[in-house]
C-alpha atoms as a PDB file:
ATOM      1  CA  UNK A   1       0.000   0.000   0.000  1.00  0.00           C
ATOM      2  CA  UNK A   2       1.056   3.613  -0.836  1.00  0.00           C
ATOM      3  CA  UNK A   3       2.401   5.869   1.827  1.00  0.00           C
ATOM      4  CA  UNK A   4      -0.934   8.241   2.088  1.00  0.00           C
ATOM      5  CA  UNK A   5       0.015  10.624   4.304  1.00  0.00           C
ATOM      6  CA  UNK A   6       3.642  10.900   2.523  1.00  0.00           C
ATOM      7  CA  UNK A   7       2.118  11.367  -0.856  1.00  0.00           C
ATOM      8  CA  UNK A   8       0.006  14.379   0.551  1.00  0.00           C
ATOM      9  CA  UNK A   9       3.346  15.415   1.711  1.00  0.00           C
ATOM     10  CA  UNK A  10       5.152  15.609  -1.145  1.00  0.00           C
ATOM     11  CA  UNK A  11       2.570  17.120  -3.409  1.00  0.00           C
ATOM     12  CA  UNK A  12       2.454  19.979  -0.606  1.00  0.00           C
ATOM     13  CA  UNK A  13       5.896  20.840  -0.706  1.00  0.00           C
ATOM     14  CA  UNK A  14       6.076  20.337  -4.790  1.00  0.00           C
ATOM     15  CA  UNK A  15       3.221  23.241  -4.476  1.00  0.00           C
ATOM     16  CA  UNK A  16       5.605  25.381  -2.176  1.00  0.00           C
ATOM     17  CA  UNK A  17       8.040  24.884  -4.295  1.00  0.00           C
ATOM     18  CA  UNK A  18       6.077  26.450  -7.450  1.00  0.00           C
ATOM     19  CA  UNK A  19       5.150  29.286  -5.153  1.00  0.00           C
ATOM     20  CA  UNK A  20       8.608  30.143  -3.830  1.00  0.00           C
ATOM     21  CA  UNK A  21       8.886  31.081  -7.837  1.00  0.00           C
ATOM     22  CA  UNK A  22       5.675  32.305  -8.385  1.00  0.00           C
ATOM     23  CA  UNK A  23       5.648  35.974  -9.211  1.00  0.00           C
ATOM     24  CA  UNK A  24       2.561  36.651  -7.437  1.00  0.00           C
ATOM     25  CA  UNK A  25       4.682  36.204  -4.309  1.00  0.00           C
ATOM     26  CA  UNK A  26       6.896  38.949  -5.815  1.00  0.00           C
ATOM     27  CA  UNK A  27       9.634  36.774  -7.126  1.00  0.00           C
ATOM     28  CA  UNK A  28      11.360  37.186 -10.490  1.00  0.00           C
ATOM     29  CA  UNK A  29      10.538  34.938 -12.918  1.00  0.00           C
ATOM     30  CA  UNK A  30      12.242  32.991 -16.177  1.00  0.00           C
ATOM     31  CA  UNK A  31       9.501  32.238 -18.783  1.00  0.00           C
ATOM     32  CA  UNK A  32       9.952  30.921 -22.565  1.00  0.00           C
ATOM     33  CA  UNK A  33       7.914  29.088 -25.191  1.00  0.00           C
ATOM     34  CA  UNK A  34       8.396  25.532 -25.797  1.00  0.00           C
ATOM     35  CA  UNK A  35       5.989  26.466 -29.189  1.00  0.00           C
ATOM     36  CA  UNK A  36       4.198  29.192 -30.023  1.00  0.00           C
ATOM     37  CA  UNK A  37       1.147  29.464 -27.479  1.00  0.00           C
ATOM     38  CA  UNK A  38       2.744  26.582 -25.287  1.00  0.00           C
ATOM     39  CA  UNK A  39       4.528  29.012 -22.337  1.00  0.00           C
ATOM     40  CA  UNK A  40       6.757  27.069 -19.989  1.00  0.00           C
ATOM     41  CA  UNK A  41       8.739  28.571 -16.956  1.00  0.00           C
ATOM     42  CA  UNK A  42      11.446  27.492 -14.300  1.00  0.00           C
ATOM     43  CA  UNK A  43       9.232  26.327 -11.994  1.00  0.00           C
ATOM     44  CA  UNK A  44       7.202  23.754 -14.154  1.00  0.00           C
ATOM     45  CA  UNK A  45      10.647  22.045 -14.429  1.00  0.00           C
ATOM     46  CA  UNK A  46      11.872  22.612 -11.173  1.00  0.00           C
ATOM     47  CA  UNK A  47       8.561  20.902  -9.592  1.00  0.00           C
ATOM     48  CA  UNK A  48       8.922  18.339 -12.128  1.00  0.00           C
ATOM     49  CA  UNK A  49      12.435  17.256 -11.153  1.00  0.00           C
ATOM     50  CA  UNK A  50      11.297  16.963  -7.583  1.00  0.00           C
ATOM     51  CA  UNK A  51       8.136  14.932  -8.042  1.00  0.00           C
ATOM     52  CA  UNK A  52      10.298  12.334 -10.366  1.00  0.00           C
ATOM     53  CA  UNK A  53      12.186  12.328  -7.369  1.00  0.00           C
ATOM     54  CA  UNK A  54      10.185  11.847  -4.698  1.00  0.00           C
ATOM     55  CA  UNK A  55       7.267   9.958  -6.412  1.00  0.00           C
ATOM     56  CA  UNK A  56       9.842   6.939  -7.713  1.00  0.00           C
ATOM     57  CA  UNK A  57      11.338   6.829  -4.274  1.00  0.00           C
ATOM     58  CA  UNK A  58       7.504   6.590  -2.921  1.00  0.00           C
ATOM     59  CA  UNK A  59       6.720   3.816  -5.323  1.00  0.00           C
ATOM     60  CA  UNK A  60       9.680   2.675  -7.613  1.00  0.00           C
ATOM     61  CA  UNK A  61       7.303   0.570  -9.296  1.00  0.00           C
ATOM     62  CA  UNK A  62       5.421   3.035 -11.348  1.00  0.00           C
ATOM     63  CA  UNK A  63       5.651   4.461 -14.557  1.00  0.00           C
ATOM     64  CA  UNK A  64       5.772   8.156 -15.621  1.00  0.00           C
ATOM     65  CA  UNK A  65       3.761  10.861 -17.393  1.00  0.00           C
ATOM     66  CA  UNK A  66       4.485  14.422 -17.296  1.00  0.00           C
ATOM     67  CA  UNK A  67       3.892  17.342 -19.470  1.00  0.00           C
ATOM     68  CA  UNK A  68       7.777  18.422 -18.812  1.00  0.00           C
ATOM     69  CA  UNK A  69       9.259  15.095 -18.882  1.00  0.00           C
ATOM     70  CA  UNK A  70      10.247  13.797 -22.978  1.00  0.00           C
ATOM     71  CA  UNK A  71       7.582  10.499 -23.233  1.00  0.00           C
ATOM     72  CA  UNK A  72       8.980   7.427 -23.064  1.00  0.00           C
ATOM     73  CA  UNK A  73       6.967   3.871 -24.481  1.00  0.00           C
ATOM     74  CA  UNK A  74       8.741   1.860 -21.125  1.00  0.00           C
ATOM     75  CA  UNK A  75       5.723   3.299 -19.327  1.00  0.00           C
ATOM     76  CA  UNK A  76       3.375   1.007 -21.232  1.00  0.00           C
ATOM     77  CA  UNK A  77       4.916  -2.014 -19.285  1.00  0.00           C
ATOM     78  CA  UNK A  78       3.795  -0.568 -15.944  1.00  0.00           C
ATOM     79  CA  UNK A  79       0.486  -1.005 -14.619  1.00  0.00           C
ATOM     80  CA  UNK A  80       1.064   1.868 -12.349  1.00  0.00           C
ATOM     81  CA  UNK A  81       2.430   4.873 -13.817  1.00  0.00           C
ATOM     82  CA  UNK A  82       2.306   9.040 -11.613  1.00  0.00           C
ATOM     83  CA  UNK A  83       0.682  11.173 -13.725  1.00  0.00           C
ATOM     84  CA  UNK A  84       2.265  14.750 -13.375  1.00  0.00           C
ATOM     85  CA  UNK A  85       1.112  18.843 -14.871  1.00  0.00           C
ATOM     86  CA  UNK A  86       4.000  20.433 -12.444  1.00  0.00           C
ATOM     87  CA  UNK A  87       1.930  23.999 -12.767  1.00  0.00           C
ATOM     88  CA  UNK A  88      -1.256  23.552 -14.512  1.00  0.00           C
ATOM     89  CA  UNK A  89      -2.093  26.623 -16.006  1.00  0.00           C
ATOM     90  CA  UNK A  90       1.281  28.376 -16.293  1.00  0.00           C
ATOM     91  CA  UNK A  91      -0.235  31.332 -17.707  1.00  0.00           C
ATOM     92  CA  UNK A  92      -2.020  32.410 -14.764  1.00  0.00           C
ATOM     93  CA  UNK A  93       1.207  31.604 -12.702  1.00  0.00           C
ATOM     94  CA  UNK A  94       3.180  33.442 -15.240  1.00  0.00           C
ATOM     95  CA  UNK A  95       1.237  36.590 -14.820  1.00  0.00           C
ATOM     96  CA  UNK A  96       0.798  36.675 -11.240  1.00  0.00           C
ATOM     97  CA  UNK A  97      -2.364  35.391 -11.128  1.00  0.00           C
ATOM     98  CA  UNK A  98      -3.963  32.616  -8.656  1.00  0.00           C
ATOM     99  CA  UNK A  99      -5.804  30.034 -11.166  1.00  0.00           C
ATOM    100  CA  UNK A 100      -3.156  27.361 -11.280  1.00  0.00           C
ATOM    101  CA  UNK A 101      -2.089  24.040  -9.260  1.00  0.00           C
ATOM    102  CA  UNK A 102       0.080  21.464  -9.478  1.00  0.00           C
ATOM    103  CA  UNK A 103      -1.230  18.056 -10.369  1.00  0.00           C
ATOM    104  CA  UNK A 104      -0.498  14.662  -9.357  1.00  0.00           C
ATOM    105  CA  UNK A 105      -2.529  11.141 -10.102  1.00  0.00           C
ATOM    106  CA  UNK A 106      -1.552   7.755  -9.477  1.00  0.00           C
ATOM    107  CA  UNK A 107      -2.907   5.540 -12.145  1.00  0.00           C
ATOM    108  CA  UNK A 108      -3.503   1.807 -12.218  1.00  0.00           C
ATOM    109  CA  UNK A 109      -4.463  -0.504 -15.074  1.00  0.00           C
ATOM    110  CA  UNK A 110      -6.088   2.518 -17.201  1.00  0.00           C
ATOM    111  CA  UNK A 111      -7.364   4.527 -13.956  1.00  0.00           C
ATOM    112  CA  UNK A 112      -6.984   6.703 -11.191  1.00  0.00           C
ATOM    113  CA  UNK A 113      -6.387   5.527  -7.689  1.00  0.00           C
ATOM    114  CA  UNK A 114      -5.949   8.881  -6.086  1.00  0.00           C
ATOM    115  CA  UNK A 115      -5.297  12.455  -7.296  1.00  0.00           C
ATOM    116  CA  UNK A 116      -4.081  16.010  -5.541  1.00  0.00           C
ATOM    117  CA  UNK A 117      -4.656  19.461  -6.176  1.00  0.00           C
ATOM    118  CA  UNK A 118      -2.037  21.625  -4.556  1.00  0.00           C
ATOM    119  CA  UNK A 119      -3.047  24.952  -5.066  1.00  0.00           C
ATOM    120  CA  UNK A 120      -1.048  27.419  -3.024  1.00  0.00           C
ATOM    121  CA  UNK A 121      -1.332  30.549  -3.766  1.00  0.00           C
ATOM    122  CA  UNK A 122      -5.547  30.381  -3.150  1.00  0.00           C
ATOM    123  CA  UNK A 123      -5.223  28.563  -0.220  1.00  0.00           C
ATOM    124  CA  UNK A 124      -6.405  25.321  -1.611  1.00  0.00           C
ATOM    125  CA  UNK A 125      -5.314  21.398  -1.644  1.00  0.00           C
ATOM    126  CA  UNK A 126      -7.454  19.119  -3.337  1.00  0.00           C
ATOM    127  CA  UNK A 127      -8.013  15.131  -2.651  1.00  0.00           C
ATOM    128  CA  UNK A 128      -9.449  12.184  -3.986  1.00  0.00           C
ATOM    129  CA  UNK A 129      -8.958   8.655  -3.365  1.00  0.00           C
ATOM    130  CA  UNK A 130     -11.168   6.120  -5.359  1.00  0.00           C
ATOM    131  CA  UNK A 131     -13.877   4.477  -3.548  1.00  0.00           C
ATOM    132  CA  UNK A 132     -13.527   6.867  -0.632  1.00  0.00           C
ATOM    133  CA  UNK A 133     -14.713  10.313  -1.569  1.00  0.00           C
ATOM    134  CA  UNK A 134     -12.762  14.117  -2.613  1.00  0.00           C
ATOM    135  CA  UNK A 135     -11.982  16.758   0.205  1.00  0.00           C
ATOM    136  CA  UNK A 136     -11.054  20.422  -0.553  1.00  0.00           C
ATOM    137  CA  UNK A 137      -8.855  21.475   2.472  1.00  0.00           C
ATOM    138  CA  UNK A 138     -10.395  18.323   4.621  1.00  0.00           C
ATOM    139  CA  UNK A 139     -13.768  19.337   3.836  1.00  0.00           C
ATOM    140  CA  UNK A 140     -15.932  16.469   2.091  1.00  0.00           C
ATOM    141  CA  UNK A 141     -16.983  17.564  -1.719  1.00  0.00           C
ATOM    142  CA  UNK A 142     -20.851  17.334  -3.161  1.00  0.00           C
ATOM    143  CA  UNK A 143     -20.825  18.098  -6.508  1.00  0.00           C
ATOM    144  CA  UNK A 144     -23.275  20.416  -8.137  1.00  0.00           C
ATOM    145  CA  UNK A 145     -27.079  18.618  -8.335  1.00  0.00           C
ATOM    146  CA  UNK A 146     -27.986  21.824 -11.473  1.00  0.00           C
ATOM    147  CA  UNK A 147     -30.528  19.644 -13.296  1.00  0.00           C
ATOM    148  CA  UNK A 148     -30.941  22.011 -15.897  1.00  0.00           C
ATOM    149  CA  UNK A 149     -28.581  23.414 -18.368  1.00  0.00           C
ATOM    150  CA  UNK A 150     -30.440  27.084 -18.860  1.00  0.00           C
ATOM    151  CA  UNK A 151     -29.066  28.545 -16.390  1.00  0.00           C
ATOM    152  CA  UNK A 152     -25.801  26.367 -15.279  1.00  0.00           C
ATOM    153  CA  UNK A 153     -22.726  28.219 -14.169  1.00  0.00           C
ATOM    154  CA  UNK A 154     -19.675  27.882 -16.627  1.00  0.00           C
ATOM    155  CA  UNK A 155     -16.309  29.035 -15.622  1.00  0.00           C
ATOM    156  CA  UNK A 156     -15.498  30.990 -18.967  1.00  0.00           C
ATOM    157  CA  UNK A 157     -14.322  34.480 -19.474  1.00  0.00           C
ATOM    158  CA  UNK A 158     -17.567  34.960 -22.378  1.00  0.00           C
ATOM    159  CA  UNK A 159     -19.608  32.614 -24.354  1.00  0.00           C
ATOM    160  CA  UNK A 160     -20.378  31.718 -27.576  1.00  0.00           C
ATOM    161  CA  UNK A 161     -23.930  32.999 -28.754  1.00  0.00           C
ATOM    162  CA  UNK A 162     -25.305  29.673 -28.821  1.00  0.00           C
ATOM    163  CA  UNK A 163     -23.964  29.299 -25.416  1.00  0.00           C
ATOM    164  CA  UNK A 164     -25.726  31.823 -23.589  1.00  0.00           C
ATOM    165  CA  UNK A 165     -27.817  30.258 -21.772  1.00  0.00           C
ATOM    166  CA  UNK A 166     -25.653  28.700 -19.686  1.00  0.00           C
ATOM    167  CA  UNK A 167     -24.210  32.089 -16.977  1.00  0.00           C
ATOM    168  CA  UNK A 168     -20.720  32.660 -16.543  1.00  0.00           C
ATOM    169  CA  UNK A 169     -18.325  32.302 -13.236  1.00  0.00           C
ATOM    170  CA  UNK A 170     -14.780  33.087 -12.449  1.00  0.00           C
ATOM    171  CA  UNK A 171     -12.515  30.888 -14.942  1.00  0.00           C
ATOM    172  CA  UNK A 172      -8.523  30.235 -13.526  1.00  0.00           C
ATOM    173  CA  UNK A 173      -6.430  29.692 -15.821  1.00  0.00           C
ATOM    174  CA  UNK A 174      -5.808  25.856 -15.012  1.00  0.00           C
ATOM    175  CA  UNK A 175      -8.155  23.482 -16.443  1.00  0.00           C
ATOM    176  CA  UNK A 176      -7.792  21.177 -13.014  1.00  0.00           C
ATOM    177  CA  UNK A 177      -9.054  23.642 -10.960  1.00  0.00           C
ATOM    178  CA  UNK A 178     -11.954  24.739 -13.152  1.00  0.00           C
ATOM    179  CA  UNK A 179     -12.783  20.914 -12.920  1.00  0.00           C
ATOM    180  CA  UNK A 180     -12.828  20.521  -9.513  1.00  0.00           C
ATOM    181  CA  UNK A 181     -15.160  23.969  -9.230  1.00  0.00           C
ATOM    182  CA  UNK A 182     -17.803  20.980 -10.331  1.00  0.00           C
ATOM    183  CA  UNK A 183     -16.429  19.046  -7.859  1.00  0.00           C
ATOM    184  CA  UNK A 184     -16.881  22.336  -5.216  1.00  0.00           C
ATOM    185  CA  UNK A 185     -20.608  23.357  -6.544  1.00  0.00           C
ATOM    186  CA  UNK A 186     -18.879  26.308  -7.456  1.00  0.00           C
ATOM    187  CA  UNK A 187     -19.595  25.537 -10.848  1.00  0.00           C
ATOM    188  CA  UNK A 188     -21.955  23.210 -12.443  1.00  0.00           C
ATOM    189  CA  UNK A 189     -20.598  22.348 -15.973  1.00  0.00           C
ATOM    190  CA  UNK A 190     -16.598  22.483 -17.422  1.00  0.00           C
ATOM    191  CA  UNK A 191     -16.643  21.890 -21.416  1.00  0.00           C
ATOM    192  CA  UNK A 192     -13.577  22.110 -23.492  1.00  0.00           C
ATOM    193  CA  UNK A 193     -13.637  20.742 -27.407  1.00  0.00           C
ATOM    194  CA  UNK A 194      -9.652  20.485 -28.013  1.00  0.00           C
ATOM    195  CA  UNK A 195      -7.768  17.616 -27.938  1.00  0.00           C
ATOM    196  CA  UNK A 196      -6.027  17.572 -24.005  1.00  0.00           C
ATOM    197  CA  UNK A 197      -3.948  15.121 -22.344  1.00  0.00           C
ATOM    198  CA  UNK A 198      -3.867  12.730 -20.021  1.00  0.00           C
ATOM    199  CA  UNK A 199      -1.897  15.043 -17.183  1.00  0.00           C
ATOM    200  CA  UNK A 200      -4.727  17.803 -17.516  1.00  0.00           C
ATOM    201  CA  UNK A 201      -7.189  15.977 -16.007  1.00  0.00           C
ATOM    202  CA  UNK A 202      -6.035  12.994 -14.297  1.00  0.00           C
ATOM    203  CA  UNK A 203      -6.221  14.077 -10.915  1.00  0.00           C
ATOM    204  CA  UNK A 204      -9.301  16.456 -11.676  1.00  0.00           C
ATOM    205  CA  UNK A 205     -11.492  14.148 -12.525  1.00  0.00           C
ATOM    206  CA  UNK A 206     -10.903  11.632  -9.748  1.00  0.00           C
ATOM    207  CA  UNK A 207     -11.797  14.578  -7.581  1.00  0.00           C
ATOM    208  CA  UNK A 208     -14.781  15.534  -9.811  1.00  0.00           C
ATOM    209  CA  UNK A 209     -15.793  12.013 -10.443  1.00  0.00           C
ATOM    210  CA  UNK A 210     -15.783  11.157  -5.951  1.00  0.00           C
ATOM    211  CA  UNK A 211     -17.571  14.004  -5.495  1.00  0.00           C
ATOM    212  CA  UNK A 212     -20.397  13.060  -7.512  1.00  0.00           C
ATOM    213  CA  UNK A 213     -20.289  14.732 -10.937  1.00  0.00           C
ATOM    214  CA  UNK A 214     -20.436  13.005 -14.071  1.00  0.00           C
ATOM    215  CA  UNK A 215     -16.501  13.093 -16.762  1.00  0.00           C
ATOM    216  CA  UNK A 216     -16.298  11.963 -19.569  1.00  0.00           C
ATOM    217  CA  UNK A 217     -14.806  13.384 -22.883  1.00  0.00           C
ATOM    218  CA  UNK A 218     -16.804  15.192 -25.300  1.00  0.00           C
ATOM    219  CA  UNK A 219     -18.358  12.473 -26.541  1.00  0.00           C
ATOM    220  CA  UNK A 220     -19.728  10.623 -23.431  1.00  0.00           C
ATOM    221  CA  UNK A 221     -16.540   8.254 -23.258  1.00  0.00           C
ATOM    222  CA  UNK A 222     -14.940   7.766 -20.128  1.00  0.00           C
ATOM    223  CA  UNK A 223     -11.525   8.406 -19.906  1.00  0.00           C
ATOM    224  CA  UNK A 224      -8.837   5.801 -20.162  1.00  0.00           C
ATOM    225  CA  UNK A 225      -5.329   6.512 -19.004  1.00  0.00           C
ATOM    226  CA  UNK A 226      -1.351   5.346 -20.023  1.00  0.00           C
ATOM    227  CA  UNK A 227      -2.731   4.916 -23.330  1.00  0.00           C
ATOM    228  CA  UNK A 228       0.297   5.055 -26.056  1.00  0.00           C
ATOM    229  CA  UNK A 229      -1.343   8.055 -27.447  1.00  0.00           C
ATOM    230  CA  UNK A 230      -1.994   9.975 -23.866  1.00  0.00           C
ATOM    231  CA  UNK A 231      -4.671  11.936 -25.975  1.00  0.00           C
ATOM    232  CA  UNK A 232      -8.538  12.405 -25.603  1.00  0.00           C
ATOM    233  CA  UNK A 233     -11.038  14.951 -27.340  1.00  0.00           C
ATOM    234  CA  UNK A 234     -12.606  17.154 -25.005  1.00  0.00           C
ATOM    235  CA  UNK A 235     -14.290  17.025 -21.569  1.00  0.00           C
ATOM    236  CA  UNK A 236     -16.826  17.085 -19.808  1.00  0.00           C
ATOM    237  CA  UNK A 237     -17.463  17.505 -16.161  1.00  0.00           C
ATOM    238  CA  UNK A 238     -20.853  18.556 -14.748  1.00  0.00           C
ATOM    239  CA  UNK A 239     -23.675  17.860 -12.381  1.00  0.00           C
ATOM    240  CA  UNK A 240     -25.257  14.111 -13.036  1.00  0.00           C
ATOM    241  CA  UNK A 241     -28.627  15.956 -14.654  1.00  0.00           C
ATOM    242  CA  UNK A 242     -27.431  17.690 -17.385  1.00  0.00           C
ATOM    243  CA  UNK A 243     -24.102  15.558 -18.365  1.00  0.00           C
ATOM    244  CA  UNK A 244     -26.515  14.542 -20.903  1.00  0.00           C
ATOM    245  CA  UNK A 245     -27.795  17.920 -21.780  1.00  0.00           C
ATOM    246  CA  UNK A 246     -24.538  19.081 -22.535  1.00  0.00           C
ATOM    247  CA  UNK A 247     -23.160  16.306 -24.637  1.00  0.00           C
ATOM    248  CA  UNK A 248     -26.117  16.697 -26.985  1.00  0.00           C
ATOM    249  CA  UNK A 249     -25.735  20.598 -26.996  1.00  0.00           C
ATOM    250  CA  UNK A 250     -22.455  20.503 -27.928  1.00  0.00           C
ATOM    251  CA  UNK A 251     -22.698  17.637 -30.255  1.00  0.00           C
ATOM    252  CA  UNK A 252     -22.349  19.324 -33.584  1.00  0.00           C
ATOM    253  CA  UNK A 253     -19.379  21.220 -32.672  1.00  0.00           C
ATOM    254  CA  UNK A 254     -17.543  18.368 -31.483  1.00  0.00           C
ATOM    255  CA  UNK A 255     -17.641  16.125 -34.324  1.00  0.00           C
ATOM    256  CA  UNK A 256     -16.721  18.744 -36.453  1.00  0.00           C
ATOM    257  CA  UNK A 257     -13.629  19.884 -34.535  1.00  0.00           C
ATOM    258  CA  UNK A 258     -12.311  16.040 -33.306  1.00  0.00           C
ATOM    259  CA  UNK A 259     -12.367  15.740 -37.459  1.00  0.00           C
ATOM    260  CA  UNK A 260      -9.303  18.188 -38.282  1.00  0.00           C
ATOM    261  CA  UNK A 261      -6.000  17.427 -38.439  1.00  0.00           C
ATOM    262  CA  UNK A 262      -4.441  17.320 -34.681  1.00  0.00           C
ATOM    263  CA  UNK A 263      -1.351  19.261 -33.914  1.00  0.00           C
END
């Protein structure tokens, strides 16, 4: 059995870490582009170093996924494999802003055993263990029960005109924590219709998915995980009434986007 307690641990300090660069907290910053639109600082890799570190000395048996790490096929052989974003959404933590986390899943045989949120600079640490329920700070998680999508709260900056029906709330940069927002009732419905990856939403929707909410991608598929192409189109994650609702709504839209050409 996994060291709980040291897991939490580690995923803590990998947050303090990010926020000891984090320019929020006043400290200078180095920032580049990996590609055009894909922004990457000094502390995605520094937190990525140390979780490698500290995760394989927690469980040397499992495999590895991280946005910052090169991809490797040996992970296929392991039926456990960590499943790392070092600073999900590094363009809030890049400006200064709070909407970002770091993100951590264990994964076994295609799906999450337990996932962590550590979002420092709002205060936050997320948990979710399969089977057992999702805590924000300690405090047990009830997802949203919205049964109705007129009317559900989206975290989005604006809306599409086909869209506004649905009401807009705050929207952080990182996809995770918009996620667990479902997971919070702070929201009740996340959509995205790009392809993602697997680190995105790992521990997200282990925390969305014990708290009650309904994940899937775009089309109503769960999510598998390790997969040799650590891709999926789209997600979902919303109160249990209108999951269906919002597959349907956004139907059109994603069968004509998961059609073109992928980057």
């Amino acid at each position: 059995m996994i060291d709980h307690d040291r897991f939490v641990a580690i995923v803590r300090e990998a947050g303090a870490i990010a926020h000891s660069h984090w320019p929020g907290s006043g400290h200078d910053l180095q920032s580049w582009e990996k590609k055009p639109g894909d922004p990457v600082c000094e502390a995605d890799l520094a937190v990525d170093k140390f979780l490698r570190r500290e995760l394989s000395a927690l469980l040397p048996s499992a495999g590895w996924l991280s946005e910052e790490t090169i991809d490797g096929p040996e992970r296929m052989d392991n039926r456990l494999i960590w499943l790392v974003d070092p600073v999900d959404g590094t363009r809030d933590f890049i400006r200064g802003h709070t909407g970002w986390a770091v993100s951590v899943a264990l994964i076994s045989e295609g799906r999450p055993l337990m996932g962590m949120l550590s979002a420092p600079a709002r205060g936050e640490e997320w948990l979710a263990v399969a089977g057992r329920g999702a805590w924000r700070n300690g405090k047990v998680l009830i997802a949203s029960k919205c049964t109705d999508l007129s009317g559900a709260r989206i975290p989005a900056d604006s809306l599409m005109k086909e869209d506004q029906l649905m009401l807009t709330v705050e929207k952080p940069n990182s996809i995770a924590l918009r996620v667990a927002m479902v997971a919070a009732d702070e929201a009740d419905v996340i959509a995205t219709l790009r392809w993602g990856f697997e680190w995105d939403l790992g521990a997200a929707a282990l925390i969305a998915r014990e708290s009650g909410a309904a994940v899937s991608d775009a089309f109503g598929h769960p999510f598998g995980y390790n997969k040799r192409d650590p891709r999926s189109f789209g997600l979902i994650a919303s109160a249990p009434g209108i999951h269906a609702q919002t597959i349907e709504h956004l139907a059109v839209r994603a069968n004509i986007l998961a059609a073109k050409p992928r980057d």
